[in-house]
Protein backbone atom coordinates (compact mmCIF):
# COMPACT_ATOMS: atom_id res chain seq x y z
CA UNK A 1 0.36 -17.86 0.69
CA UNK A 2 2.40 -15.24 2.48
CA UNK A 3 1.34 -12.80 0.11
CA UNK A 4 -2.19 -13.09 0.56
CA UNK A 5 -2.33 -13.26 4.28
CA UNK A 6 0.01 -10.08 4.24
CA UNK A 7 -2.55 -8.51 1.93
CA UNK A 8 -5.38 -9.10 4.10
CA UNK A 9 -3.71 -8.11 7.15
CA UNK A 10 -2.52 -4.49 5.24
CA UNK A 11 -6.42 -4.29 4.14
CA UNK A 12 -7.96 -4.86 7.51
CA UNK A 13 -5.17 -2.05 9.09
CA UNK A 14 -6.79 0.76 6.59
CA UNK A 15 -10.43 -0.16 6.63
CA UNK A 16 -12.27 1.99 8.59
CA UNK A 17 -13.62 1.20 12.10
CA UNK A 18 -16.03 2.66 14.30
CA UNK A 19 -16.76 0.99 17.49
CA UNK A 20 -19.04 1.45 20.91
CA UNK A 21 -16.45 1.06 23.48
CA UNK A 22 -18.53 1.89 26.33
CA UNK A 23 -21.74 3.87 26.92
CA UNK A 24 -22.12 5.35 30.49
CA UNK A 25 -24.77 7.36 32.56
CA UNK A 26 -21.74 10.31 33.57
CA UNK A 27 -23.93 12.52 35.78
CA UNK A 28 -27.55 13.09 36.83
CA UNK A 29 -29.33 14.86 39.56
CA UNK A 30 -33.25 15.91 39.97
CA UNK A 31 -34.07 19.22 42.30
CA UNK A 32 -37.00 19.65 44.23
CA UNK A 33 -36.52 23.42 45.54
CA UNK A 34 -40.32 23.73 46.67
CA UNK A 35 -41.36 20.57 47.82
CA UNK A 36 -43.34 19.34 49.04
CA UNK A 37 -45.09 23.28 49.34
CA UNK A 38 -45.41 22.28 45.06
CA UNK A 39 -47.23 19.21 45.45
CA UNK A 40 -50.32 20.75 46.17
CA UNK A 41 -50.32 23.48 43.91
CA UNK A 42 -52.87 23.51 41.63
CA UNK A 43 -52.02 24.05 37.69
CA UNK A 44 -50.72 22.86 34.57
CA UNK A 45 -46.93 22.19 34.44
CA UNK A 46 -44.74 24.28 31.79
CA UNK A 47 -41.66 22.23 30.65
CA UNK A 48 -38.84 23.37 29.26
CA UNK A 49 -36.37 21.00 27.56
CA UNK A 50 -33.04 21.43 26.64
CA UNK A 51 -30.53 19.04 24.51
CA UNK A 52 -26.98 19.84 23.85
CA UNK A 53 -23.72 17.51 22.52
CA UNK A 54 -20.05 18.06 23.80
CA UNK A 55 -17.76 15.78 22.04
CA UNK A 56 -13.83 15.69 22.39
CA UNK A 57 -10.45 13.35 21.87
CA UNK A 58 -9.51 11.42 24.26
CA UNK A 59 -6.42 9.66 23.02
CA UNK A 60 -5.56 8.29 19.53
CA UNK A 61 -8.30 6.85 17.75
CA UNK A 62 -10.68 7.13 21.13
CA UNK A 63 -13.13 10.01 21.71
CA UNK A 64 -15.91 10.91 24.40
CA UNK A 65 -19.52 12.12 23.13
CA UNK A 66 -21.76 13.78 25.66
CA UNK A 67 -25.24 14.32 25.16
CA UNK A 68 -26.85 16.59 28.18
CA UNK A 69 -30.28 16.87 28.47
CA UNK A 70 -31.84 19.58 31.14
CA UNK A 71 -35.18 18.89 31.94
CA UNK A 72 -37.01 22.21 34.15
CA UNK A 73 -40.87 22.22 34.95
CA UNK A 74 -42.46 25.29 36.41
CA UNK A 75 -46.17 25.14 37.94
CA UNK A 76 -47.09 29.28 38.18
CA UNK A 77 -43.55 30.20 38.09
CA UNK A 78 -42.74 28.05 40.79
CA UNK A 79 -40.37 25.10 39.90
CA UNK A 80 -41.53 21.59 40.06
CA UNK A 81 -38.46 19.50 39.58
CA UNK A 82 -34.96 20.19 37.72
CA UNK A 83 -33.12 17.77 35.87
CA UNK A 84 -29.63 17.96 34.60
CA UNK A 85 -28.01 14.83 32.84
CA UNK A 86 -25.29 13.80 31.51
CA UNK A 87 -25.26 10.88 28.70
CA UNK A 88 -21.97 9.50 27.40
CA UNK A 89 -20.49 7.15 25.69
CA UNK A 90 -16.67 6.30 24.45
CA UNK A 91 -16.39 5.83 20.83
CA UNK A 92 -13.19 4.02 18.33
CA UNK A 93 -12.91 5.84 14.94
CA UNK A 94 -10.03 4.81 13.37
CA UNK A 95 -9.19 4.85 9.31
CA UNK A 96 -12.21 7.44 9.25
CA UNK A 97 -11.41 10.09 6.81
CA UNK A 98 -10.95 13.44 8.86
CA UNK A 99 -13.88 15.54 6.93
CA UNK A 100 -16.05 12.42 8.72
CA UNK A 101 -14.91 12.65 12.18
CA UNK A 102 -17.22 15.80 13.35
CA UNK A 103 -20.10 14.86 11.80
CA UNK A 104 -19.89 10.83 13.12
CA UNK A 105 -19.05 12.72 16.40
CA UNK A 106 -22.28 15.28 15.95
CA UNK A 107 -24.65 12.68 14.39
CA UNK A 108 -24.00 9.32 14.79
CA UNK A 109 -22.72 8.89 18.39
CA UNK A 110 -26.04 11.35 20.01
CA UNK A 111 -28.48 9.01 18.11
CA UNK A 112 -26.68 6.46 19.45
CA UNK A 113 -26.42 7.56 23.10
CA UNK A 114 -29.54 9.37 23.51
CA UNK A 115 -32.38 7.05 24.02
CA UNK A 116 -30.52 6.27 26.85
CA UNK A 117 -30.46 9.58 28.04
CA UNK A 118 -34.46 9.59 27.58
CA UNK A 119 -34.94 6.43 29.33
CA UNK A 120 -32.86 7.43 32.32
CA UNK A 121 -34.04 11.10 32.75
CA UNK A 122 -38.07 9.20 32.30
CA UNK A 123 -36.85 7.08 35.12
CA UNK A 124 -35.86 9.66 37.61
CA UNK A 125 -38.89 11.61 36.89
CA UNK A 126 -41.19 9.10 37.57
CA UNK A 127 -38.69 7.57 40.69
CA UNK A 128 -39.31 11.69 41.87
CA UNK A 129 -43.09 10.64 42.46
CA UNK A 130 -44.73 12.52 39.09
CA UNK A 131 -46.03 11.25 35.78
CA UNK A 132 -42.73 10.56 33.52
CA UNK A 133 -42.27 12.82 30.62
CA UNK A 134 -40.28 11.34 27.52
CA UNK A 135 -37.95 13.26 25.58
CA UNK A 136 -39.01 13.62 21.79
CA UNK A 137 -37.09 12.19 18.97
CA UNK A 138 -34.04 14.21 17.86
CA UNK A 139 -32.86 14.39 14.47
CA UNK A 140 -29.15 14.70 14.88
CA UNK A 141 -28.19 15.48 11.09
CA UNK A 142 -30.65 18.66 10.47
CA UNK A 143 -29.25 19.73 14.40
CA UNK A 144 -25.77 19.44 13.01
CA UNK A 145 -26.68 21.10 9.70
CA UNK A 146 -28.04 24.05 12.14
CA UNK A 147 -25.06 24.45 14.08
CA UNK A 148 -23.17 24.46 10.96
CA UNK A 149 -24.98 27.33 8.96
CA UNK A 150 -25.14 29.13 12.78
CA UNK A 151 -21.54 28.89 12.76
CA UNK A 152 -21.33 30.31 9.06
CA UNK A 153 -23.36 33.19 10.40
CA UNK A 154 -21.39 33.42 13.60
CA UNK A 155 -24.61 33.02 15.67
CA UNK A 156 -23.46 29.90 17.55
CA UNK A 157 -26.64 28.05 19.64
CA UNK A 158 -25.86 26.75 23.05
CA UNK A 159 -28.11 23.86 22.25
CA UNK A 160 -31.87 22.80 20.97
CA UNK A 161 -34.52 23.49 23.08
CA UNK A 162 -37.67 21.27 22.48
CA UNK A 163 -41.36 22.03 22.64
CA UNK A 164 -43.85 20.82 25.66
């Protein structure tokens, strides 16, 4: 009976593990540089969106996954509001073969953290007193197949930058 419980026990150290430890709102803030001067200026807002991933060991089998998501909106060149935020999350891979580690790092762990990220930056927007604007979908994988080929073409991208 030894034997089998000593099996089981060997199996469940090598079989591979990935785990949410903790997902956290790391930073956040919302500028109004021409308020309220904006709030009566006519015209259609321009938004630009911008998504990026940082991702990094912290120790062992733990790692940190950022996903930051700035959020500008111009009305005539004149900015409405500024977002920058800061989505993260702390993640257990362990028995993960190594070629897997980026791309659960670069795929996986976003999708995972960022509809948070679009619920909390919605929130602030509308909190700021205008009409909330939610993020688009992302598809992590073709964003990591991007960065890959960019980095095969040493043409690195600071991040994705979504349409209005």
């Amino acid at each position: 009976m030894s034997e089998t419980s000593n099996h089981s026990a060997s199996q469940e150290a090598t079989n591979p593990i990935f785990q949410i430890q903790r997902l956290y709102l790391k930073d956040i803030s919302l500028e109004q540089p021409n308020a309220p001067d904006i709030f009566l200026t006519p015209g259609e807002p321009n938004v630009q969106i911008q998504i990026d991933i940082q991702f990094g060991q912290l120790q062992g089998d733990l790692f940190e996954v950022i996903v930051i998501g700035n959020v500008t909106t111009r009305v005539e060149e004149k900015v409405l509001f500024l977002i920058e935020a800061q989505q993260a999350g702390i993640f257990e891979l362990k028995n993960i073969p190594a070629e897997q580690v980026e791309p659960m790092l670069a795929i996986a762990c976003p999708s995972i953290i960022y509809p948070y990220l679009r619920s909390n930056i919605a929130d602030l927007i509308g909190r700021a007193g205008f009409q909330p604007i939610h993020l688009s979908e992302i598809n992590f994988h073709q964003l990591y197949e991007q960065r890959l080929m960019a980095a095969n073409n040493e043409t690195a991208d600071s991040g994705i930058i979504l349409p209005n």
